[in-house]
Every structure is written in structure tokens, then in C-alpha cells.
N, C-alpha and C. Protein backbone atom coordinates (compact mmCIF):
# COMPACT_ATOMS: atom_id res chain seq x y z
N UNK A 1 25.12 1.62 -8.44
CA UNK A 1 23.90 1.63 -7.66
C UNK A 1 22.78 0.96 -8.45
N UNK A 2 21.91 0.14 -7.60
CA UNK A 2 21.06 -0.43 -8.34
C UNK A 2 19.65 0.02 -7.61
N UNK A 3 18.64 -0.28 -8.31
CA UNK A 3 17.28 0.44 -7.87
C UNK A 3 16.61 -1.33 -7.08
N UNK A 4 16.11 -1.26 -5.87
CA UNK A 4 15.46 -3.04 -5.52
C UNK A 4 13.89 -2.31 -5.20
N UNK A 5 13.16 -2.87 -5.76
CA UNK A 5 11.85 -2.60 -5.34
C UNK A 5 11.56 -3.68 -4.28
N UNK A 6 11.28 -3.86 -3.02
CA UNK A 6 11.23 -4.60 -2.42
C UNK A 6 9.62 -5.66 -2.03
N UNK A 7 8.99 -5.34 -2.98
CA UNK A 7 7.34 -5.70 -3.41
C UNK A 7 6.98 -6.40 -4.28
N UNK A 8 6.15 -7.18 -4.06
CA UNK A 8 6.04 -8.17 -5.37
C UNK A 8 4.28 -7.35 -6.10
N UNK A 9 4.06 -6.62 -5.46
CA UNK A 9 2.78 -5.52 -6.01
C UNK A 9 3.01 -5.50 -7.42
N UNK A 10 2.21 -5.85 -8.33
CA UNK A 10 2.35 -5.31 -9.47
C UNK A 10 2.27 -3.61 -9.72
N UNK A 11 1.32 -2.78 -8.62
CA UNK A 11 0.71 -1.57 -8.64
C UNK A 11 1.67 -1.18 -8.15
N UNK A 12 2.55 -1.25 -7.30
CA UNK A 12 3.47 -0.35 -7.01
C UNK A 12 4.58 -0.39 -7.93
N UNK A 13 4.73 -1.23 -8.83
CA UNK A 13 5.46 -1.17 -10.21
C UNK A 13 4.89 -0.16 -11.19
N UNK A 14 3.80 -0.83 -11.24
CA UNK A 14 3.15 0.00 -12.17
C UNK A 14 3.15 2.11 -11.80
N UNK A 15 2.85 1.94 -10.69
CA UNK A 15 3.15 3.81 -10.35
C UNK A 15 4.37 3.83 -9.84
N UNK A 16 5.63 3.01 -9.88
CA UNK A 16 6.63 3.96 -10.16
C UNK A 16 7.13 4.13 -11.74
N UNK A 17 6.99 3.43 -12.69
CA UNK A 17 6.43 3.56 -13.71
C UNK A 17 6.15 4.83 -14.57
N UNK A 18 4.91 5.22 -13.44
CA UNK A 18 4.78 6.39 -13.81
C UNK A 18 5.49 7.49 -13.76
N UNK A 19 6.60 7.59 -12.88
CA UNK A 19 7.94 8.53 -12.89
C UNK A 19 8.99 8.17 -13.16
N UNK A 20 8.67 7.75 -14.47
CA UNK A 20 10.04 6.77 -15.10
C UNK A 20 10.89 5.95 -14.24
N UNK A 21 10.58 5.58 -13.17
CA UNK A 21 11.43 4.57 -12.84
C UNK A 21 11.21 2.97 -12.77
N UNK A 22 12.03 2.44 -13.11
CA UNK A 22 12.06 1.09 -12.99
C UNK A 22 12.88 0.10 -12.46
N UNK A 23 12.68 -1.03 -11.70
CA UNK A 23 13.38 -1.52 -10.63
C UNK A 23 14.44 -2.25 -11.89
N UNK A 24 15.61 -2.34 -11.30
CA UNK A 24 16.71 -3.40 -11.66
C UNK A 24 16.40 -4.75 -10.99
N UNK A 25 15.75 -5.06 -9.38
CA UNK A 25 15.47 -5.91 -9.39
C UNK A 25 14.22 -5.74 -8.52
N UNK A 26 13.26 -7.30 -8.52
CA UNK A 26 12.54 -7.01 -7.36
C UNK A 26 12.63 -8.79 -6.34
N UNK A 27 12.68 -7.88 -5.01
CA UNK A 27 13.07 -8.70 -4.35
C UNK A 27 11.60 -8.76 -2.99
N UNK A 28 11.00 -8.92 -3.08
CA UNK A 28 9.56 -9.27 -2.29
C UNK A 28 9.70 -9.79 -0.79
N UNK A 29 9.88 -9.22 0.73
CA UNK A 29 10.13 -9.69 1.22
C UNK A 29 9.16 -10.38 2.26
N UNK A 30 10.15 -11.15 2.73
CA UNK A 30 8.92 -12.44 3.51
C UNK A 30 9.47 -12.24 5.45
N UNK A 31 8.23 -11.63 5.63
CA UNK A 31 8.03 -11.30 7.09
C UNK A 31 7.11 -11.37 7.82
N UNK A 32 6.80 -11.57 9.22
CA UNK A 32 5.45 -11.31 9.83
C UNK A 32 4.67 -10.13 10.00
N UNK A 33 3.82 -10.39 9.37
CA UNK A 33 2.85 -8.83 8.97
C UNK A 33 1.73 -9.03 10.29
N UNK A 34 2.04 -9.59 11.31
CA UNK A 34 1.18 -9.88 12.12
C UNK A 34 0.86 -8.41 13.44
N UNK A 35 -0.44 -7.60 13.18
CA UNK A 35 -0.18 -6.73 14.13
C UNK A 35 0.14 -7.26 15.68
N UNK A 36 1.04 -6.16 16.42
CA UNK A 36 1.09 -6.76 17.73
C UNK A 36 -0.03 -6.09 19.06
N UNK A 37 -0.60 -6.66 19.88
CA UNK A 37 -1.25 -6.41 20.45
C UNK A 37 -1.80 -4.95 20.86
N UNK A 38 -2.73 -4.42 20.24
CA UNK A 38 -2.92 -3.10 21.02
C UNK A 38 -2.35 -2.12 19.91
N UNK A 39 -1.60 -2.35 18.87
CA UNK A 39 -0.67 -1.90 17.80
C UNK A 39 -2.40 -1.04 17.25
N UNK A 40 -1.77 0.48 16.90
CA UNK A 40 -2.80 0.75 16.15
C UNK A 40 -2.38 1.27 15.18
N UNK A 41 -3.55 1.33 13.64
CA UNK A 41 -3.00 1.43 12.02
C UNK A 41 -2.21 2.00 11.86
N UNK A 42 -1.82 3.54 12.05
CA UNK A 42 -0.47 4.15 11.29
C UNK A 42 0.83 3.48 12.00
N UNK A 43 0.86 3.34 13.30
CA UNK A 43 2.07 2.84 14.00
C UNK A 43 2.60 1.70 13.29
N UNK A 44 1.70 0.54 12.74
CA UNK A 44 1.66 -0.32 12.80
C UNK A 44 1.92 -0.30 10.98
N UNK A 45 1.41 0.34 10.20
CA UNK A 45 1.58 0.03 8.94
C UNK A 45 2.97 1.04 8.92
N UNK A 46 3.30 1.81 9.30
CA UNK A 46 5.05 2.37 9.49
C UNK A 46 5.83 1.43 9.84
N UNK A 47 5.37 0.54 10.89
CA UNK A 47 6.48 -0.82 11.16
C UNK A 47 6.66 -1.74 10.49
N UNK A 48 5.75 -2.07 9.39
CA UNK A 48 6.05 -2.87 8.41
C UNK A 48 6.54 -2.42 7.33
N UNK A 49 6.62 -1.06 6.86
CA UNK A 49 7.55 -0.34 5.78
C UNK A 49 9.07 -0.50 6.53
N UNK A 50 9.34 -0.65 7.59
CA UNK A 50 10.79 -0.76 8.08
C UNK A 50 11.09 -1.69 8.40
N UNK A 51 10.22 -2.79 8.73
CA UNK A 51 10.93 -4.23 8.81
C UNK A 51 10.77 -4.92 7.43
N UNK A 52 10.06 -4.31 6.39
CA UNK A 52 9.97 -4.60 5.52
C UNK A 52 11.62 -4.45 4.75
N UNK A 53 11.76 -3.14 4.59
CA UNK A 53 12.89 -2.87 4.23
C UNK A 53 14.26 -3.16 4.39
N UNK A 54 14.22 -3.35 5.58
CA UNK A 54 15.14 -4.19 6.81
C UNK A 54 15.50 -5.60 6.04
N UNK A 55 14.48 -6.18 5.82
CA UNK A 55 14.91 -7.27 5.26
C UNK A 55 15.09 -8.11 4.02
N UNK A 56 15.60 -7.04 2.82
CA UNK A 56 15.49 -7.26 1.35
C UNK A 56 17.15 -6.88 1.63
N UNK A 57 17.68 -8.16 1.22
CA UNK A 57 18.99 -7.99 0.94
C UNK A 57 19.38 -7.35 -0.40
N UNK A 58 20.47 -6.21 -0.09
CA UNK A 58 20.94 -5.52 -1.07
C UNK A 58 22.23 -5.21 -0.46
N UNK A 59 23.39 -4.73 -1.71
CA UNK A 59 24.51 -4.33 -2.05
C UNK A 59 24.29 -2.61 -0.82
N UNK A 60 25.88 -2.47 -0.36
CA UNK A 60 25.53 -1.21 0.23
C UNK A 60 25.14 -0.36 -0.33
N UNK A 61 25.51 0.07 -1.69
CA UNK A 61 24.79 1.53 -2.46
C UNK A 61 23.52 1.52 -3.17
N UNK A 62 22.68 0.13 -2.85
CA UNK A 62 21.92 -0.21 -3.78
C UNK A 62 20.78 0.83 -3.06
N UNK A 63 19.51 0.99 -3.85
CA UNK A 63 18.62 2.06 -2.72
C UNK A 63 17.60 0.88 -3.01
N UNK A 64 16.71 0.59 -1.96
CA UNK A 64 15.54 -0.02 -1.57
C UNK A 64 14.60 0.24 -1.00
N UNK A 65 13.69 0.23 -1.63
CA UNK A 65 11.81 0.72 -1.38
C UNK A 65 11.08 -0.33 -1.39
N UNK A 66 10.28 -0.26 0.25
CA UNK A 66 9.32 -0.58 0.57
C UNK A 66 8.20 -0.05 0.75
N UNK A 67 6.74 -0.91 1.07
CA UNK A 67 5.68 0.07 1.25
C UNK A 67 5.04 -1.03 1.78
N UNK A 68 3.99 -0.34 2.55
CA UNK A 68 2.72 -1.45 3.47
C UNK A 68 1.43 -0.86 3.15
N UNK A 69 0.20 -0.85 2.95
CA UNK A 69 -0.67 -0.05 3.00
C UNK A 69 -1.94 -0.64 3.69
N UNK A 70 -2.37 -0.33 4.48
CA UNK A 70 -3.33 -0.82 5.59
C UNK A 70 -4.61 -0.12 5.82
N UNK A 71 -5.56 -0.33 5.93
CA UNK A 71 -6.74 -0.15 5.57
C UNK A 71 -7.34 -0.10 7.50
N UNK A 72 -7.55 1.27 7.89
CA UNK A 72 -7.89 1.39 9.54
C UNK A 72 -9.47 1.84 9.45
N UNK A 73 -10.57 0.83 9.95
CA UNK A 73 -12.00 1.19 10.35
C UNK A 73 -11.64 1.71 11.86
N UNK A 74 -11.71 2.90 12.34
CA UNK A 74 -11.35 3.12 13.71
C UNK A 74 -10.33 2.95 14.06
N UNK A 75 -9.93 2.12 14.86
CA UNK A 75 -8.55 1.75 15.26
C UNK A 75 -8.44 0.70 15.11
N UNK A 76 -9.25 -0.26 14.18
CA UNK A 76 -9.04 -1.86 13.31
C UNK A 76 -8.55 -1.74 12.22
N UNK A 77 -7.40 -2.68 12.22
CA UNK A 77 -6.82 -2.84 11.11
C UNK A 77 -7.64 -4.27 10.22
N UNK A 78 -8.16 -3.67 9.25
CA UNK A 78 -8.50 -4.43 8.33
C UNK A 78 -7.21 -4.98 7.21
N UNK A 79 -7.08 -6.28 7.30
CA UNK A 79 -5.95 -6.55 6.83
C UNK A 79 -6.21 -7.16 5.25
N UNK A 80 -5.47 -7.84 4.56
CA UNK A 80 -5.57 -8.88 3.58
C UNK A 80 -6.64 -9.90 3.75
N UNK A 81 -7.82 -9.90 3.26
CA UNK A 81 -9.12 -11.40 3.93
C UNK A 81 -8.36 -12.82 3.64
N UNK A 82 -8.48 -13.29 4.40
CA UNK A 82 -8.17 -14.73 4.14
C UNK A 82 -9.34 -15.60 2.76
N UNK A 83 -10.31 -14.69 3.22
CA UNK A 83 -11.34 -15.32 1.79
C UNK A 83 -12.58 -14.76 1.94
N UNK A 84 -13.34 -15.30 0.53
CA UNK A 84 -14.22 -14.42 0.08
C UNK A 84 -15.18 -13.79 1.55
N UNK A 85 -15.66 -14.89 2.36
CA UNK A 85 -16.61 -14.18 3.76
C UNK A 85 -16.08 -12.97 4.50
N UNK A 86 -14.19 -13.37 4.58
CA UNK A 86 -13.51 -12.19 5.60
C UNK A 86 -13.87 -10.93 4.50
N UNK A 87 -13.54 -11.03 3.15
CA UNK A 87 -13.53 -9.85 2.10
C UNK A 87 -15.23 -9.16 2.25
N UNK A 88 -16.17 -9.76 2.49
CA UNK A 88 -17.68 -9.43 2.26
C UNK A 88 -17.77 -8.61 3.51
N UNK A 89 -16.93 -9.56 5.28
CA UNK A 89 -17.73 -8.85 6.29
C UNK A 89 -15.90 -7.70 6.64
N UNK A 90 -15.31 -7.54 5.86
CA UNK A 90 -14.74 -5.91 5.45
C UNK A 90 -15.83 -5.12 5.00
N UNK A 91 -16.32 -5.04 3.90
CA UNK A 91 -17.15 -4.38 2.85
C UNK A 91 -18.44 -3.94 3.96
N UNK A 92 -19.03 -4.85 4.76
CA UNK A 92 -20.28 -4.45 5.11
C UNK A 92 -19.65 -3.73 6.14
N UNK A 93 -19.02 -4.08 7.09
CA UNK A 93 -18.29 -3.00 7.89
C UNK A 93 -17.85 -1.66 7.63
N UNK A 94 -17.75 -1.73 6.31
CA UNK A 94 -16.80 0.06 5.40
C UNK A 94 -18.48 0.53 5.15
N UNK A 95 -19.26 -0.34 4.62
CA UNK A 95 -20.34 -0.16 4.21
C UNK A 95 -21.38 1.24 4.50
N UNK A 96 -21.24 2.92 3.96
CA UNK A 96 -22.10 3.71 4.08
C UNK A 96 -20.86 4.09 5.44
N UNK A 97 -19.65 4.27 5.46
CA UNK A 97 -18.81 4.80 6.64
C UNK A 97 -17.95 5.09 5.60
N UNK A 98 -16.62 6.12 6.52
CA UNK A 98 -15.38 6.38 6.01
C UNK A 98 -14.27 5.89 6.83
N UNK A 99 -13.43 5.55 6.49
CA UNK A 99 -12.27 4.88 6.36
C UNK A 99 -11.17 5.54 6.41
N UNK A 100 -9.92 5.46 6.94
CA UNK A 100 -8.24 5.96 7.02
C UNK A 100 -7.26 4.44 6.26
N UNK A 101 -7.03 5.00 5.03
CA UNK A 101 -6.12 4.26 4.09
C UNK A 101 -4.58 4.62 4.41
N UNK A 102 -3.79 3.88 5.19
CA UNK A 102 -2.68 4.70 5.39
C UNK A 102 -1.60 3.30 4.67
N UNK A 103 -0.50 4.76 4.22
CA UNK A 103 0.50 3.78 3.47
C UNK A 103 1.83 4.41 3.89
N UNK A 104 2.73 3.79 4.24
CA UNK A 104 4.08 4.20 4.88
C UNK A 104 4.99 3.54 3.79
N UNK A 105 5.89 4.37 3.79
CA UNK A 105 7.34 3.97 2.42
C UNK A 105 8.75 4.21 3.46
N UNK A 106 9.51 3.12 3.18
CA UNK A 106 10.63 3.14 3.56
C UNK A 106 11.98 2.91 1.91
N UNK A 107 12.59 3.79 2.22
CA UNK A 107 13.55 3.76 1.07
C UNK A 107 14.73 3.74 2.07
N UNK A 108 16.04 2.51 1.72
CA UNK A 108 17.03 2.45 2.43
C UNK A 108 18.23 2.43 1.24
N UNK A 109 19.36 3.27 1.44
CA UNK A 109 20.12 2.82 1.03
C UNK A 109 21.62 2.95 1.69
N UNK A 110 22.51 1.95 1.73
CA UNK A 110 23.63 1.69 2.91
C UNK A 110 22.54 1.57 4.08
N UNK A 111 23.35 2.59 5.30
CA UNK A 111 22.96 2.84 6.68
C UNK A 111 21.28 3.95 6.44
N UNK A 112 21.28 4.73 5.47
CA UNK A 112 20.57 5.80 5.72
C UNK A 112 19.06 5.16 5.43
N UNK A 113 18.53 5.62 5.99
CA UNK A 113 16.80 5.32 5.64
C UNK A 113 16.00 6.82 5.73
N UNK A 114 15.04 6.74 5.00
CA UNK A 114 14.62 8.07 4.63
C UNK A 114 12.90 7.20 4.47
N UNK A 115 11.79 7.82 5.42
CA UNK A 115 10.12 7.05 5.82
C UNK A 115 9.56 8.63 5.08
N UNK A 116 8.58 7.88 4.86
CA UNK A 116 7.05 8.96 4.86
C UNK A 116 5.91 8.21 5.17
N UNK A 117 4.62 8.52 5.85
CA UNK A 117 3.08 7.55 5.42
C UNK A 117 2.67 8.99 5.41
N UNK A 118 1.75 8.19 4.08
CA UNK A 118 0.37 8.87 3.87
C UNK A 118 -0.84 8.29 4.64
N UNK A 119 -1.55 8.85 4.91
CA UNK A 119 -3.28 9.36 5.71
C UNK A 119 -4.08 9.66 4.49
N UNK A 120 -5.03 8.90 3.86
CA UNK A 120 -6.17 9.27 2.85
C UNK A 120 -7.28 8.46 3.72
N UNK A 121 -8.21 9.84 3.55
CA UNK A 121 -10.03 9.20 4.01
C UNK A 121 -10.65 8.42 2.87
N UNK A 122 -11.49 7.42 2.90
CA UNK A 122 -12.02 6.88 1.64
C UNK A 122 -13.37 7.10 2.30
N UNK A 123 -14.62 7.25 1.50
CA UNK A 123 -15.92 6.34 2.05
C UNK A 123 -16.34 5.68 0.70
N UNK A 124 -16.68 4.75 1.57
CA UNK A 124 -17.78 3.78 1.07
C UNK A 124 -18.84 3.85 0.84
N UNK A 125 -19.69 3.87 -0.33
CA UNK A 125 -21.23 4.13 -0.67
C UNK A 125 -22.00 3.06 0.49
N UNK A 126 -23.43 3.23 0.67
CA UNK A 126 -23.92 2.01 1.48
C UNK A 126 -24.25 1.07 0.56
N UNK A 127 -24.01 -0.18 0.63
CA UNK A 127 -23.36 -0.92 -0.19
C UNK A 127 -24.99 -2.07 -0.50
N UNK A 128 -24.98 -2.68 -1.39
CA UNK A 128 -26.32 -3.58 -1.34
C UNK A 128 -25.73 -4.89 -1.68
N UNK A 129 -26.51 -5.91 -1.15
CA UNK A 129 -26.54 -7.19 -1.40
C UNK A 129 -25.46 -7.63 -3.02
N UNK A 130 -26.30 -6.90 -3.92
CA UNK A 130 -26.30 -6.99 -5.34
C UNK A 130 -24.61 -6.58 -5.73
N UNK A 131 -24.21 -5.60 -4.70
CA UNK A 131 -22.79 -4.70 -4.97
C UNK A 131 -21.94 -5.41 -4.66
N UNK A 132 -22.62 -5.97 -3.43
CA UNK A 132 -21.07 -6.70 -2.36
C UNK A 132 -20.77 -8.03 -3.22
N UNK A 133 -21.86 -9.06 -3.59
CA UNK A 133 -21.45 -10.34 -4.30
C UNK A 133 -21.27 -10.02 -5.25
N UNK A 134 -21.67 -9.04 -6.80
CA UNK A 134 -21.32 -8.60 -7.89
C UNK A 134 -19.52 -8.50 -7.54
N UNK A 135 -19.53 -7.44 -6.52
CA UNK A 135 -17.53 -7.41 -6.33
C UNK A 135 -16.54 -8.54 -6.40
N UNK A 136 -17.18 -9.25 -4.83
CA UNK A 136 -16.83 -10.32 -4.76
C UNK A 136 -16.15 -11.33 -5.68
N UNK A 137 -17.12 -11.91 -6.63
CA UNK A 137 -17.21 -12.56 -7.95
C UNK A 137 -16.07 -11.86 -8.44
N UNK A 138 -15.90 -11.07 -8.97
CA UNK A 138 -14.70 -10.07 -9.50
C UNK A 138 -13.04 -10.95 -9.16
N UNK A 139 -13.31 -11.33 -7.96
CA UNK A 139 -12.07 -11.85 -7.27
C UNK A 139 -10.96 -10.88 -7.44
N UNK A 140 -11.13 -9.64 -7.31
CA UNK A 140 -10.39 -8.03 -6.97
C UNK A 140 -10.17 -8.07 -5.72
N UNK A 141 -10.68 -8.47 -4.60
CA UNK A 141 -10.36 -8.21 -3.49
C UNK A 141 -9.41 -9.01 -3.43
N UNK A 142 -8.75 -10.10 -3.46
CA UNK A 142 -7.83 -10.91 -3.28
C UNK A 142 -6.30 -10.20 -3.41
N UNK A 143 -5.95 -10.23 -2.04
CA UNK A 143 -4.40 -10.02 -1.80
C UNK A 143 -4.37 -8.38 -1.51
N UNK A 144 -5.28 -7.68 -0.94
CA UNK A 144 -5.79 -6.33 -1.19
C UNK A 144 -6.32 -6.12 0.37
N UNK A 145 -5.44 -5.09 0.90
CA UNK A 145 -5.74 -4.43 2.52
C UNK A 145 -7.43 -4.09 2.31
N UNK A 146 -8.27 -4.08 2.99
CA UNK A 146 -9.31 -4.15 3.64
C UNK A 146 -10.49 -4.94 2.25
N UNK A 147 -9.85 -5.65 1.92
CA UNK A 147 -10.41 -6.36 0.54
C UNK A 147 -10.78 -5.72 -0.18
N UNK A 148 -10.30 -4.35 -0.90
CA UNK A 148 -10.69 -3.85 -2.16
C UNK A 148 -9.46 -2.92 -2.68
N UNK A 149 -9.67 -2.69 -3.80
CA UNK A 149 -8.54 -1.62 -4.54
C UNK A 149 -9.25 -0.81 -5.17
N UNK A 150 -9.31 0.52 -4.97
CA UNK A 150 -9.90 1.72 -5.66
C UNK A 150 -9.75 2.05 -7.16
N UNK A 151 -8.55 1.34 -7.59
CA UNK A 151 -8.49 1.27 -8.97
C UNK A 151 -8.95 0.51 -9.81
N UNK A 152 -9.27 -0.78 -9.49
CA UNK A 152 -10.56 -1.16 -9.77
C UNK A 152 -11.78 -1.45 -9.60
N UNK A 153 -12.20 -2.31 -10.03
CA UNK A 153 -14.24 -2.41 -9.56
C UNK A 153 -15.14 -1.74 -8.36
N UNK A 154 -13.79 -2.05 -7.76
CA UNK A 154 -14.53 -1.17 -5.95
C UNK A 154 -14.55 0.50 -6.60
N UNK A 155 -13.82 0.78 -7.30
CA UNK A 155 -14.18 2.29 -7.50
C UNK A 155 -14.97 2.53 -7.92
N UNK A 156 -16.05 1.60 -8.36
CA UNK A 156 -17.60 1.81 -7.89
C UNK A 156 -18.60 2.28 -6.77
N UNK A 157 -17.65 1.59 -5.67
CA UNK A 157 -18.49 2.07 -4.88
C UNK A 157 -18.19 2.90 -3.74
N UNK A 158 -16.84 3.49 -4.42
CA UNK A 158 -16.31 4.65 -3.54
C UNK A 158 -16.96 6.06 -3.86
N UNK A 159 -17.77 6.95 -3.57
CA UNK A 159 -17.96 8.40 -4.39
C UNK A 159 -17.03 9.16 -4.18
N UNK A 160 -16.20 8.95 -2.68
CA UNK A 160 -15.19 10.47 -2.06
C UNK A 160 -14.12 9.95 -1.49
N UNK A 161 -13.06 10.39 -1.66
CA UNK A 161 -11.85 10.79 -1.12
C UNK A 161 -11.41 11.81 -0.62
N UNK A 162 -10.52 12.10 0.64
CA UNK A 162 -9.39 12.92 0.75
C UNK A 162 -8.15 12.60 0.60
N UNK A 163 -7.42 12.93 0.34
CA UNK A 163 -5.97 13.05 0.21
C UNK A 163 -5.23 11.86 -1.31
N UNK A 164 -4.71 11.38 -0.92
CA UNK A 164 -3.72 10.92 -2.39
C UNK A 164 -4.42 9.61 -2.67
N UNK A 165 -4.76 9.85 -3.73
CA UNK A 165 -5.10 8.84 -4.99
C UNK A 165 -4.53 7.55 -4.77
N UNK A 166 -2.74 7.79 -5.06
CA UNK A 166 -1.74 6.71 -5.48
C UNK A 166 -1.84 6.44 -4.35
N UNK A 167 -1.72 6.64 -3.23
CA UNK A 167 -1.40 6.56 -2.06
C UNK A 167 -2.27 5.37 -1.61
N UNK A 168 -3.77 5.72 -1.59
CA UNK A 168 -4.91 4.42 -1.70
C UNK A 168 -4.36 3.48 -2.31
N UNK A 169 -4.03 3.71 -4.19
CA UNK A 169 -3.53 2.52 -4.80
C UNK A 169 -2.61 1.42 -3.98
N UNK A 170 -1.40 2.40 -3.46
CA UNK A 170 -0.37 1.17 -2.50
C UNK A 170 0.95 2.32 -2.55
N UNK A 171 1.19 3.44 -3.29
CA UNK A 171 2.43 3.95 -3.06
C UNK A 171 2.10 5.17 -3.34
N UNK A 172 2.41 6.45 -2.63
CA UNK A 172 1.77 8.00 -3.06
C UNK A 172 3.21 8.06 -3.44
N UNK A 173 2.71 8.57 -4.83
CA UNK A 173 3.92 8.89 -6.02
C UNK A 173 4.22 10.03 -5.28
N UNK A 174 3.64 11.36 -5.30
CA UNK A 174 4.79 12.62 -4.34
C UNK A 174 5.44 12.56 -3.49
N UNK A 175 5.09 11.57 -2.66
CA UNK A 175 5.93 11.50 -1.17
C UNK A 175 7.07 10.41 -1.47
N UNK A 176 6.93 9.34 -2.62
CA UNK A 176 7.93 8.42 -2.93
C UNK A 176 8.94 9.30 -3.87
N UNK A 177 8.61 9.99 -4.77
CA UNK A 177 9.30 10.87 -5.39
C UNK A 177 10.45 11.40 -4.63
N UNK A 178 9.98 12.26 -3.51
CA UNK A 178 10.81 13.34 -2.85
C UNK A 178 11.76 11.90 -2.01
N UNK A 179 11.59 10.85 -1.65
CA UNK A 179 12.74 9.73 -0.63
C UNK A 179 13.12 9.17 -2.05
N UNK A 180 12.67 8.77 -3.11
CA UNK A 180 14.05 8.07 -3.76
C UNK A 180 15.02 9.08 -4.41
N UNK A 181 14.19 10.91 -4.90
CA UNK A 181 15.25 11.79 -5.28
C UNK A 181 16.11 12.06 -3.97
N UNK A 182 15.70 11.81 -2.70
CA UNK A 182 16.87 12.02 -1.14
C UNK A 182 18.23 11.09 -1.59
N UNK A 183 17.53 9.55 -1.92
CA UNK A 183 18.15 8.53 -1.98
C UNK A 183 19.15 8.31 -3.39
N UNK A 184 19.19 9.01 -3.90
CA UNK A 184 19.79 9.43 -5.23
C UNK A 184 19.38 8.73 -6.66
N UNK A 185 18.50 8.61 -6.66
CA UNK A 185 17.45 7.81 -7.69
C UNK A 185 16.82 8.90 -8.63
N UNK A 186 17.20 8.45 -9.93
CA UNK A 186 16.94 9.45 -10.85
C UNK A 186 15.60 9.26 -11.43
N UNK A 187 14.29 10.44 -11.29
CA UNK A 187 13.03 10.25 -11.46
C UNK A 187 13.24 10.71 -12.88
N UNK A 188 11.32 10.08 -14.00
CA UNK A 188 11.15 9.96 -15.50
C UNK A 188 12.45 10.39 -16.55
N UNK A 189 13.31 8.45 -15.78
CA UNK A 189 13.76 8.40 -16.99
C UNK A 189 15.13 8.52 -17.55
N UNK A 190 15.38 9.47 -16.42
CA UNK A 190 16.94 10.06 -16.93
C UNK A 190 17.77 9.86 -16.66
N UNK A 191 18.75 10.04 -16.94
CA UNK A 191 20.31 9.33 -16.75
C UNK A 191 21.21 9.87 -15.56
């Protein structure tokens, strides 16, 4: 059995990592992340943890993990910005509001598939002129659901959260824990 991380995320390397595991390979897959009409955030970031997964070729016993994490103002999916303006008019939109960070994990191995998403509230401080282009400049938002990552610079201008930390990051380590120990994946480390 081999472990496929199916993400080219450095962060979701990095926190599985943190429970001693480490991919044998990573295989990044290439699909349309395009929502479909009327599609709203959790539905919609769950369907891309499974077509995600769906399509990282692996060996039958191999186990494979995916993840999507999508960033919902209301029932808008704020996606990846195409560039710095889409990343600014995210920010002023989050701007002094709260937010639903949802991240769905698919772990497959053979036939069996085993899902979870997490639901975390974020808010956003009300944001100033000075905050939003200071970020910007950063070039942190780049490649990042509603153009920011809480683990860095923007965790400036987050004060509050509910629910999972990692989960914001791109993968909630407890809920990935409990599907790759389903999936027979040995957590920090061990043989």
C-alpha cells in the first residue's frame, strides 16, 4: 500500500506532516473546478473532494486523499482570484463581515471512499485602504480560496474564528485523521 496525496498544496503536506504522515507520492489532479449553476459552497466544495479523488490514478490498495477548500460569502463562492483586483474586491467584500470556510476530504482506497467537510466561521476585521494593498503586495493571496490564508499575513486581519484552525488552513487534521486511520494509514510515524 502506498500513501498518494492527491494535492500539489504545500499546506496540506505540511499538516499531514504534522501526524507523521508522509505521502509516497504526490499526484495533483487536473479537473474542472468550475461551480455549476446555482451549485451552492458546501455542495459544491464536497464535489470537488470526489471528483478530485476520482481522478488521481492509483494502484488498487493504494489510499488517496483529496481536499478542496472554498471560501462561501453567503451563498458565493469566492474562489482562487485570477489577480491582484479579483483578490482586493474578495477582501473588501469579507471586509468587517463573517465568512463560512468549508473544506471537504475525500480519502479513496480500491472501491471504498470514506468524505468528511468541515464548516469554520472566519471574520474579517474592517479592513483599511493601508491593510488591503499592504496584503496584497505580500502576493499571499495567490492560489488561495477567497484570496487569503489565515496562516499567514491575513492573520492579521482575522480577530475570530469558530471551528478548526487546520481546516481554514486547507485540511482539518481531526477529521483527516479519523478517514486515513478508516483507510488503513498509519498516523505519527509508525510502522
Amino acid at each position: 500500500m502506498a500513501f498518494v496525496l492527491g494535492s500539489g498544496s504545500p499546506r496540506r503536506k505540511e499538516l499531514l506532516g504534522q501526524i507523521g504522515v508522509v505521502p509516497d507520492a504526490i499526484r495533483a489532479p487536473d479537473i474542472d473546478e468550475t461551480p455549476m449553476a446555482g451549485e451552492l459552497p458546501r455542495p459544491y466544495c464536497q464535489r470537488m473532494a470526489r471528483e478530485k479523488v476520482a481522478a488521481v490514478t492509483a494502484d488498487a490498495d493504494d489510499v488517496v486523499l483529496c481536499a478542496d477548500t472554498t471560501v462561501a460569502l453567503g451563498r458565493r463562492i469566492l474562489g482562487k482570484p485570477a489577480d491582484a483586483a479579483e483578490a482586493a474586491a474578495f477582501l473588501w467584500a469579507m471586509s468587517g463581515r463573517r465568512h463560512r470556510v468549508v473544506t471537504a476530504v475525500a480519502v479513496r482506497r480500491g472501491d471504498r471512499l470514506w468524505e468528511r467537510d468541515v464548516v469554520s466561521i472566519v471574520r474579517m476585521k474592517v479592513l483599511s485602504n493601508e491593510e488591503v494593498n499592504g496584503y496584497l503586495a505580500t502576493g499571499d493571496w495567490q492560489g488561495k480560496a477567497g484570496g487569503y490564508g489565515i496562516q499567514g499575513p491575513a492573520g492579521a486581519l482575522i480577530p475570530w474564528i469558530s471551528g478548526s484552525f487546520t481546516g481554514i488552513v486547507g485540511l482539518p487534521l481531526a477529521e483527516t485523521a479519523g478517514l486515513l486511520t478508516a483507510a488503513g494509514v498509519k498516523l505519527w510515524g509508525s510502522t
